[in-house]
Structure formats: C-alpha cells, structure tokens
Protein backbone atom coordinates (compact mmCIF):
# COMPACT_ATOMS: atom_id res chain seq x y z
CA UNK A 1 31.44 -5.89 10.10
CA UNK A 2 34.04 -7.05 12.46
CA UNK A 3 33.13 -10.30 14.77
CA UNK A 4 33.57 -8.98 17.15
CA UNK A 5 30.44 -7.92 16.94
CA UNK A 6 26.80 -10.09 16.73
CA UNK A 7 26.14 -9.59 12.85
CA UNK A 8 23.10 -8.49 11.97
CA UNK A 9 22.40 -11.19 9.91
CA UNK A 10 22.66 -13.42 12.80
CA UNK A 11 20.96 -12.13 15.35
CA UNK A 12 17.85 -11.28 13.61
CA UNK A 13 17.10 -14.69 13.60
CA UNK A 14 17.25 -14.56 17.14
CA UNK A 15 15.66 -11.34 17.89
CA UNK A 16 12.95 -11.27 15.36
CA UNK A 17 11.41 -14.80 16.03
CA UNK A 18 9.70 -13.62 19.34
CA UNK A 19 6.80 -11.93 19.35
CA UNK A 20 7.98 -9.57 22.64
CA UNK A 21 10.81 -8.63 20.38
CA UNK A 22 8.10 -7.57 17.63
CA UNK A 23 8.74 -4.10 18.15
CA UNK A 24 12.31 -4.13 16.57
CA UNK A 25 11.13 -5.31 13.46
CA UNK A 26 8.18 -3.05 13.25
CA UNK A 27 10.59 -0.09 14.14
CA UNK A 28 12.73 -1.09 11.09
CA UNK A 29 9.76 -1.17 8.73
CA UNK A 30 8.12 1.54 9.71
CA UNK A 31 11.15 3.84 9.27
CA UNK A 32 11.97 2.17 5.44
CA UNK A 33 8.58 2.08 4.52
CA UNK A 34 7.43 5.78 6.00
CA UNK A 35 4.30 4.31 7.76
CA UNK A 36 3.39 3.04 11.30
CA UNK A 37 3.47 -0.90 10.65
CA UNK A 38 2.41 -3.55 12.95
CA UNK A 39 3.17 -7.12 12.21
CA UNK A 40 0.64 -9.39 13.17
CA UNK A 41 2.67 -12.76 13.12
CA UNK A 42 5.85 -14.57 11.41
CA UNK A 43 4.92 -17.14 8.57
CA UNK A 44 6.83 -20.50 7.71
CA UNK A 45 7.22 -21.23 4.30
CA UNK A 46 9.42 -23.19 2.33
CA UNK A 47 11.63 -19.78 1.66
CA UNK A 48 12.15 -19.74 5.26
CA UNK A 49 13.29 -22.68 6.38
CA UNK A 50 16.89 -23.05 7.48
CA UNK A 51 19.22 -25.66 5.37
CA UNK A 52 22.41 -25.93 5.67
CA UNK A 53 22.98 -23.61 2.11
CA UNK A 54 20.54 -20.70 3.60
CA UNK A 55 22.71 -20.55 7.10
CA UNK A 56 25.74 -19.52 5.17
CA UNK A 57 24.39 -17.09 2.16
CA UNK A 58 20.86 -15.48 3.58
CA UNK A 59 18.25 -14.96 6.52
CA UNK A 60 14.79 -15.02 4.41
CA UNK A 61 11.90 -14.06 7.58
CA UNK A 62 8.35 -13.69 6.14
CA UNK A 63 6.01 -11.55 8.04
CA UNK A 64 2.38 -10.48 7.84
CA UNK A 65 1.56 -7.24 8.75
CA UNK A 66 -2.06 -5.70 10.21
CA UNK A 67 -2.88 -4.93 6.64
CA UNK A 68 -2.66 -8.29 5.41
CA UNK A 69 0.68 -7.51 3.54
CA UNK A 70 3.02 -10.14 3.54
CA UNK A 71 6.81 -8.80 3.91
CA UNK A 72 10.38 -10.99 2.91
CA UNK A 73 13.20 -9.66 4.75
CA UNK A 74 16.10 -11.27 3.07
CA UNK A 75 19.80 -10.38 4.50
CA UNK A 76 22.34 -11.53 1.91
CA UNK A 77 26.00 -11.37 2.83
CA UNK A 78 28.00 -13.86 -0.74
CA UNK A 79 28.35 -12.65 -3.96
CA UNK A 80 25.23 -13.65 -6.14
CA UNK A 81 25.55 -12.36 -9.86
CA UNK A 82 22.03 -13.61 -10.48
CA UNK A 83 20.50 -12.05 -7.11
CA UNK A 84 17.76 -9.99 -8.91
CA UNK A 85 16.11 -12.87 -9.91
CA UNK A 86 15.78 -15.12 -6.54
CA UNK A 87 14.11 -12.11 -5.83
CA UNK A 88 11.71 -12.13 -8.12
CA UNK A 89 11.35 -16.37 -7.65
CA UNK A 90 10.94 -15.33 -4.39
CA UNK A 91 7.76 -12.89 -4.42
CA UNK A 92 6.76 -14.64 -7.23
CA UNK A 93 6.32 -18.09 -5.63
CA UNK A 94 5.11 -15.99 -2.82
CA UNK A 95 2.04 -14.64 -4.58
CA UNK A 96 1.02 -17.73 -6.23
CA UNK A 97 1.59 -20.29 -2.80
CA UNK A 98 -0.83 -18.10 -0.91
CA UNK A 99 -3.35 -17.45 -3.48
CA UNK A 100 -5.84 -20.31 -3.02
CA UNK A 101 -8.38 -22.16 -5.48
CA UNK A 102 -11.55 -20.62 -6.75
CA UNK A 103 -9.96 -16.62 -4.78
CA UNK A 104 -10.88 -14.14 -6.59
CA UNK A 105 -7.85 -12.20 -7.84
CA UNK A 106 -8.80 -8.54 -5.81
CA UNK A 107 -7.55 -10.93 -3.05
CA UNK A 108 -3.71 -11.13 -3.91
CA UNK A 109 -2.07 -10.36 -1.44
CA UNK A 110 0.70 -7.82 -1.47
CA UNK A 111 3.58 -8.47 -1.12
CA UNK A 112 6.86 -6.26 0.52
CA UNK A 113 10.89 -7.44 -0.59
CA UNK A 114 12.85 -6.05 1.64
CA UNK A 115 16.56 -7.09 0.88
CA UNK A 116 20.04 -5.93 3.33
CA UNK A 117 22.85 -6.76 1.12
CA UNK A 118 26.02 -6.61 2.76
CA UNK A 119 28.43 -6.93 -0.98
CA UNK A 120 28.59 -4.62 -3.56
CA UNK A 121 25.79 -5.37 -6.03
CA UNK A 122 25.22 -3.61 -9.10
CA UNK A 123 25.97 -0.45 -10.10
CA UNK A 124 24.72 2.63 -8.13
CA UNK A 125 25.91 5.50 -5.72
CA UNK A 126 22.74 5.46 -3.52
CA UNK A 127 22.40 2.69 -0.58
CA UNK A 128 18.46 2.29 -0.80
CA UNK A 129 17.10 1.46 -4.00
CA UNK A 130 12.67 0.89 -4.03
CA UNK A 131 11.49 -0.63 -6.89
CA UNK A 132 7.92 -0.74 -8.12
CA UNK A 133 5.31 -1.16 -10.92
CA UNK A 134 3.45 1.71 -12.99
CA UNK A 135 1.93 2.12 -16.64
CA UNK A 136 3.70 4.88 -18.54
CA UNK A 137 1.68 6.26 -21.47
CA UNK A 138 3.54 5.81 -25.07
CA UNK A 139 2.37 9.03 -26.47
CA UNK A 140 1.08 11.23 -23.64
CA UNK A 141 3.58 10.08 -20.37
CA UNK A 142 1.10 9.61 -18.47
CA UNK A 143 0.85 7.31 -15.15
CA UNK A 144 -2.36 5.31 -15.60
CA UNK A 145 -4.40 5.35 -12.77
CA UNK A 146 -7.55 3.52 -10.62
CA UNK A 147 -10.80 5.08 -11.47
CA UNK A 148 -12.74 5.96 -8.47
CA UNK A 149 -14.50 2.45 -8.57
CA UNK A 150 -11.25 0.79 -8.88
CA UNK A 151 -10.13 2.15 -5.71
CA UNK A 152 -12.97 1.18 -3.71
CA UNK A 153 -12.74 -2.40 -5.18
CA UNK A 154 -8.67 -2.92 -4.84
CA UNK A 155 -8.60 -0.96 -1.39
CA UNK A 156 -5.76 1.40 -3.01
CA UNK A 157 -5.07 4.91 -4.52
CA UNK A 158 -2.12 3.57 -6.57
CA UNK A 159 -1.65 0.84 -8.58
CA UNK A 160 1.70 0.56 -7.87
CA UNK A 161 0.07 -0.09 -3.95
CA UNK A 162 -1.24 -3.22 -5.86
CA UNK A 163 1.70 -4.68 -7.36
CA UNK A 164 5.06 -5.90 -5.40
CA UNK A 165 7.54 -3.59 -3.88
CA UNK A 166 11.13 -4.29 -3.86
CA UNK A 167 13.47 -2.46 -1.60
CA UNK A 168 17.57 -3.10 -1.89
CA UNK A 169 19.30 -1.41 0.82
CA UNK A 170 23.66 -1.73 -0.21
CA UNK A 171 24.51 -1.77 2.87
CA UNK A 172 28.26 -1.07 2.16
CA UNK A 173 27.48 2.05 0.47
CA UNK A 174 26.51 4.32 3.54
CA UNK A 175 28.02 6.92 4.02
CA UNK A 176 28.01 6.79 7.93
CA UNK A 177 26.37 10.25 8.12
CA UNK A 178 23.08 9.83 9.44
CA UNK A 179 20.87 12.23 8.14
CA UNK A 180 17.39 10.78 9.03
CA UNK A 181 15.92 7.89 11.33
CA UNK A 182 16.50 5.50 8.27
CA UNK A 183 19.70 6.19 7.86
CA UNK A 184 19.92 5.46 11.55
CA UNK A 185 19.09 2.26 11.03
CA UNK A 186 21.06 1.85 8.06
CA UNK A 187 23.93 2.58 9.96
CA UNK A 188 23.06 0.14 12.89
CA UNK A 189 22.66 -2.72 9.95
CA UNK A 190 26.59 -1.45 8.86
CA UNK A 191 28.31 -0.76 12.04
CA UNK A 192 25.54 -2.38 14.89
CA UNK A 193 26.08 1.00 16.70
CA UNK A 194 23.49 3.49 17.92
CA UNK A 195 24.44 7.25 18.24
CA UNK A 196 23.56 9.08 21.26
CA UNK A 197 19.98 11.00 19.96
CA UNK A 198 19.20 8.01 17.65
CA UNK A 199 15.37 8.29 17.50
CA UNK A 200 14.37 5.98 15.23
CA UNK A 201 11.59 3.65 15.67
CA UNK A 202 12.73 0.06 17.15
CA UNK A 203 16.17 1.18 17.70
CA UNK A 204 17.27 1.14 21.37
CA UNK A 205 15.31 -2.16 21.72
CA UNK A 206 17.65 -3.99 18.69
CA UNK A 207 20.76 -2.55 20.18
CA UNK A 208 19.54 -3.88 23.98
CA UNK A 209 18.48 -7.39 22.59
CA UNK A 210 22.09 -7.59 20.95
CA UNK A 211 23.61 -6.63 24.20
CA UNK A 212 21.82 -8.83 25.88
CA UNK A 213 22.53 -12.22 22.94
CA UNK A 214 26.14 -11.37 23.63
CA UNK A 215 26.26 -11.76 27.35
CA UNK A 216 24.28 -14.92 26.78
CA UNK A 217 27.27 -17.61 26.47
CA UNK A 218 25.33 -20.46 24.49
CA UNK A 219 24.18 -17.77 22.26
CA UNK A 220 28.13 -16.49 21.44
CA UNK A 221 29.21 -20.28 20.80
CA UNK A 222 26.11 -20.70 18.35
CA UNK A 223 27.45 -17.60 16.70
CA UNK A 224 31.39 -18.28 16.84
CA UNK A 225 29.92 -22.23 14.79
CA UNK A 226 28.44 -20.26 12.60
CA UNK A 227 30.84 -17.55 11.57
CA UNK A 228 33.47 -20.02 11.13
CA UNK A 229 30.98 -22.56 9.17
CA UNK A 230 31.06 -19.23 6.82
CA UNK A 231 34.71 -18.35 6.75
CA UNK A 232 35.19 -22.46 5.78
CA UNK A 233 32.55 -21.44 2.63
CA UNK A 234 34.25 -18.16 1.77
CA UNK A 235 37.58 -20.03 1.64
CA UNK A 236 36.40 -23.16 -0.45
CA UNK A 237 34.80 -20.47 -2.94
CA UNK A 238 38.32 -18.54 -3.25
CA UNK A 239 39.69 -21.63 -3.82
CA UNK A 240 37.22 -23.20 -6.64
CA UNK A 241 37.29 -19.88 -7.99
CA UNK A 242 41.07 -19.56 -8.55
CA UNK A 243 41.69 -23.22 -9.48
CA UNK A 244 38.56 -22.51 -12.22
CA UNK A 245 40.85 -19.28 -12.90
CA UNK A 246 43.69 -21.11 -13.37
CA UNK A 247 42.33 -23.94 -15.09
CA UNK A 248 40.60 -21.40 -17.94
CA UNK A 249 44.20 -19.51 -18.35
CA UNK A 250 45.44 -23.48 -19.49
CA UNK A 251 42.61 -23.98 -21.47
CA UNK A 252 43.54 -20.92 -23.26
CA UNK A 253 47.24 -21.64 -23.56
CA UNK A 254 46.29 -24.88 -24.96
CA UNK A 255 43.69 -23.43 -27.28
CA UNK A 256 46.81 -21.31 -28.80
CA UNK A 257 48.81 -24.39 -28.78
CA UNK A 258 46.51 -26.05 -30.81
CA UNK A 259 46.43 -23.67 -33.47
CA UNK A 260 50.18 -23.49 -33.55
CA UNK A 261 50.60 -27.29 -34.08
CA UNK A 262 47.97 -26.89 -37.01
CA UNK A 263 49.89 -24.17 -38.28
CA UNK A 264 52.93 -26.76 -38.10
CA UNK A 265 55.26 -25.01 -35.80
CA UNK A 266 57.71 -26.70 -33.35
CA UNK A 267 56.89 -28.06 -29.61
CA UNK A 268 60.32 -25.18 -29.00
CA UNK A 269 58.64 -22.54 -30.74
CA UNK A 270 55.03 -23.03 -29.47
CA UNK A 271 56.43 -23.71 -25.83
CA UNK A 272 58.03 -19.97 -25.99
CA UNK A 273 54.88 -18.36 -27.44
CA UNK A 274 52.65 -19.61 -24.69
CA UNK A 275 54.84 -20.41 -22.23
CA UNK A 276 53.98 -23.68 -21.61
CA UNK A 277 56.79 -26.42 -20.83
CA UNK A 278 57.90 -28.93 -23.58
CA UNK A 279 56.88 -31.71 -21.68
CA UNK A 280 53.30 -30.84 -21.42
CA UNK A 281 53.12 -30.02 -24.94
CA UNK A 282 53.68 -33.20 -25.74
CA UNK A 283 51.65 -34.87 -23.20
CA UNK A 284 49.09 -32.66 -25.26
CA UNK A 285 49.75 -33.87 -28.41
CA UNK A 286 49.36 -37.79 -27.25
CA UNK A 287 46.09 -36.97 -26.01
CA UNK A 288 45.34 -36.18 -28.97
C-alpha cells in the first residue's frame, strides 16, 4: 500500500476503538463471517496492549460480540515464519484467561481469529483461508455430530460452532476483481479504495472515517512517526539478515578450509578453492 495513503493497519486502531465507529467493524465481520454481527464492547487483554514490538509487526483488537463470542482481529504486515502458531498461543491463552474457577466447561467461550496479513504467507492461490475443527470417521467418513440433547446443552448445531475458528485473509493475493461484498472489503484492506456501487456492510463509513483521520493534522504526524519507526525496523532486519547471510557464506568457506588443511593442502591451494585471501587463512589457522 503506498503512504500515501492511511494503512489499514493504522487506522483501525483509530477507527475501531470508538464505539460510534462500531459499525465499521461490525460491517467487516458480518460480510467475512456471512451473519449480521453486533459487537457489544472492545476487551483489554494482555494480547492487546500496545509495546513498542506490537506497533511495528501487528494490531491485535479483541472484541465481544452479542453472542458472547469473543473475536481477535490481528493485522500482520513482517515476515513471521512461525505465524501459525502465535495464532494458536493466541486463542489458546484466550480460552483459558477467560475461563474462570469452578465454570463449567459448556461455558467456553468461543472464540473468532480473524487475521489480515499483508506478506505472502504460505502456500496457496486463494486470499481467504477459514479454518476449523470436525471429527472425521476412520472407516465410514463420517462428520460426527451433536445429538439432539447436545445441541440444546452447547447452544449449537455444529461442533465445529463449538471449537475456534481461524480465518487468514492474504491480503496480497486479491485479485482486485470484486466479485462479492467481501471481496469489497478485501479490496478496501489492499488498495483503501471503495468502488462506486460498493454495498458492503460498514463500507462507506471506513472509507469516511479515513477521510476524515487524514484531514486531521495531529492524526497524519502520528502516522508519518509511525511509518518511519517501521521503515527504521524493515531496514535493521535487511541488514541483520544479510550480515547473518554473509556471515554463514564465511562460516562455510571456513568449514571447507578446515577440511583442506586436514587434508594437508597449501594456504595457495586452499585460498583458490574457496576463495578466501591468504591472509585470513592464516589468521584462521592461529586461532586455531
């Protein structure tokens, strides 16, 4: 996204901490998850907090919904190679922080992972992925399901209405072709632009409350800090990341080295087979 424009990252922080601005995040939901939902209020927790690390990598915003649902809306913007399992920390910790002493367990609450990535993670040609959990007979392939009782006592048709939900929406692979109100959004979350006939649920209201943050003037220096707080942390990772790169190709050379001078070959010969220079070859070998 160019920065020219208020990332969506940052201005949801903004936007969706206000209770009059409710209806933007409810519009968003309600589109991904295919059912009218109405949030109810915006929860602190540890996960939401803002340090100094979370300003620059993610946005975590925990919501409760009128069903008692609780709902992580994490936008993630670095690289993580491990960033399926914060996510599962995450609605993990989640479950167990707000189930209290002596609750029985039909009172778990259930919980919603909603996760914007904006860098190319995994490997997959759709842009929203929804994972969920379901028993799968051995022998007959069969979903398991609540007996009638079950239903009654767990409030649900499904167990997979039971267990956590995990949506991953790759932002970077849209298309740009809108075929549907979530793919409106979806293409508001990649470009912050909505198409004349957008229709989707919260919509106009997100792109007027953006307007609006950039016409405000200590809102636009808060966000100019804070973009170049994260081009400083992009750079210093480039940076570690090729000096580590660098420093592993030595290793290697060395590693080579080292089996040459077992081998008994000259500091000449082993200098042209790795290319290292003389001089550190020997510096090498004194170390030694």
């Amino acid at each position: 996204m160019a920065d020219a424009l208020i990332r969506f990252d940052w201005a949801i922080k903004r936007l969706l901490r206000n209770k009059a601005n409710f209806v933007i995040l409810e519009g968003f939901l309600s589109e991904l998850l295919m059912e009218d939902i109405e949030i109810v209020e915006i929860l602190e927790s540890e996960s939401n907090m803002q340090d100094a690390g979370n300003k620059l990598t993610r946005v975590d915003l925990l919501v409760k919904n009128s069903k008692g649902d609780l709902v992580i809306i994490e936008v993630q913007n670095s690289y993580r190679h491990d960033y399926l399992m914060p996510i599962l920390f995450g609605v993990s910790k989640l479950i167990v922080d707000n189930l209290g002493k002596g609750m029985d367990c039909t009172q778990v609450k259930k919980v919603i992972s909603v996760n914007i990535v904006y860098f190319n993670f995994g490997h997959g040609e759709d842009y929203i992925y929804r994972g969920s959990t379901n028993y799968i007979g051995l022998h007959k392939a069969d979903t398991l399901a609540l007996s009638e009782q079950e239903k009654i006592v767990f409030k649900a048709e499904r167990i997979d209405k039971l267990y956590p939900e995990f949506y991953i929406i790759k932002v970077n692979n849209f298309d740009n072709v809108a075929k549907n109100t979530l793919d409106e959004w979806v293409n508001f979350l990649k470009t912050e632009e909505v198409r004349a006939g957008s229709t989707a649920k919260g919509l106009k209201e997100a792109k007027d409350e953006i307007e609006m943050l950039r016409l405000d003037k200590n809102a636009m220096d808060d966000y100019n800090r804070e973009i170049e707080a994260w081009r400083d942390y992009s750079s210093d990772m480039s940076t570690n990341f090729l000096a580590g790169k660098i420093e592993g190709k030595e290793e290697g050379k060395l590693e080579i080295a080292q089996n040459c001078f077992n081998e008994g070959r000259s500091v000449a010969q082993i200098s042209k087979i790795t290319g290292l220079a003389e001089a550190v070859l020997l510096n090498f070998l004194q170390d030694k």
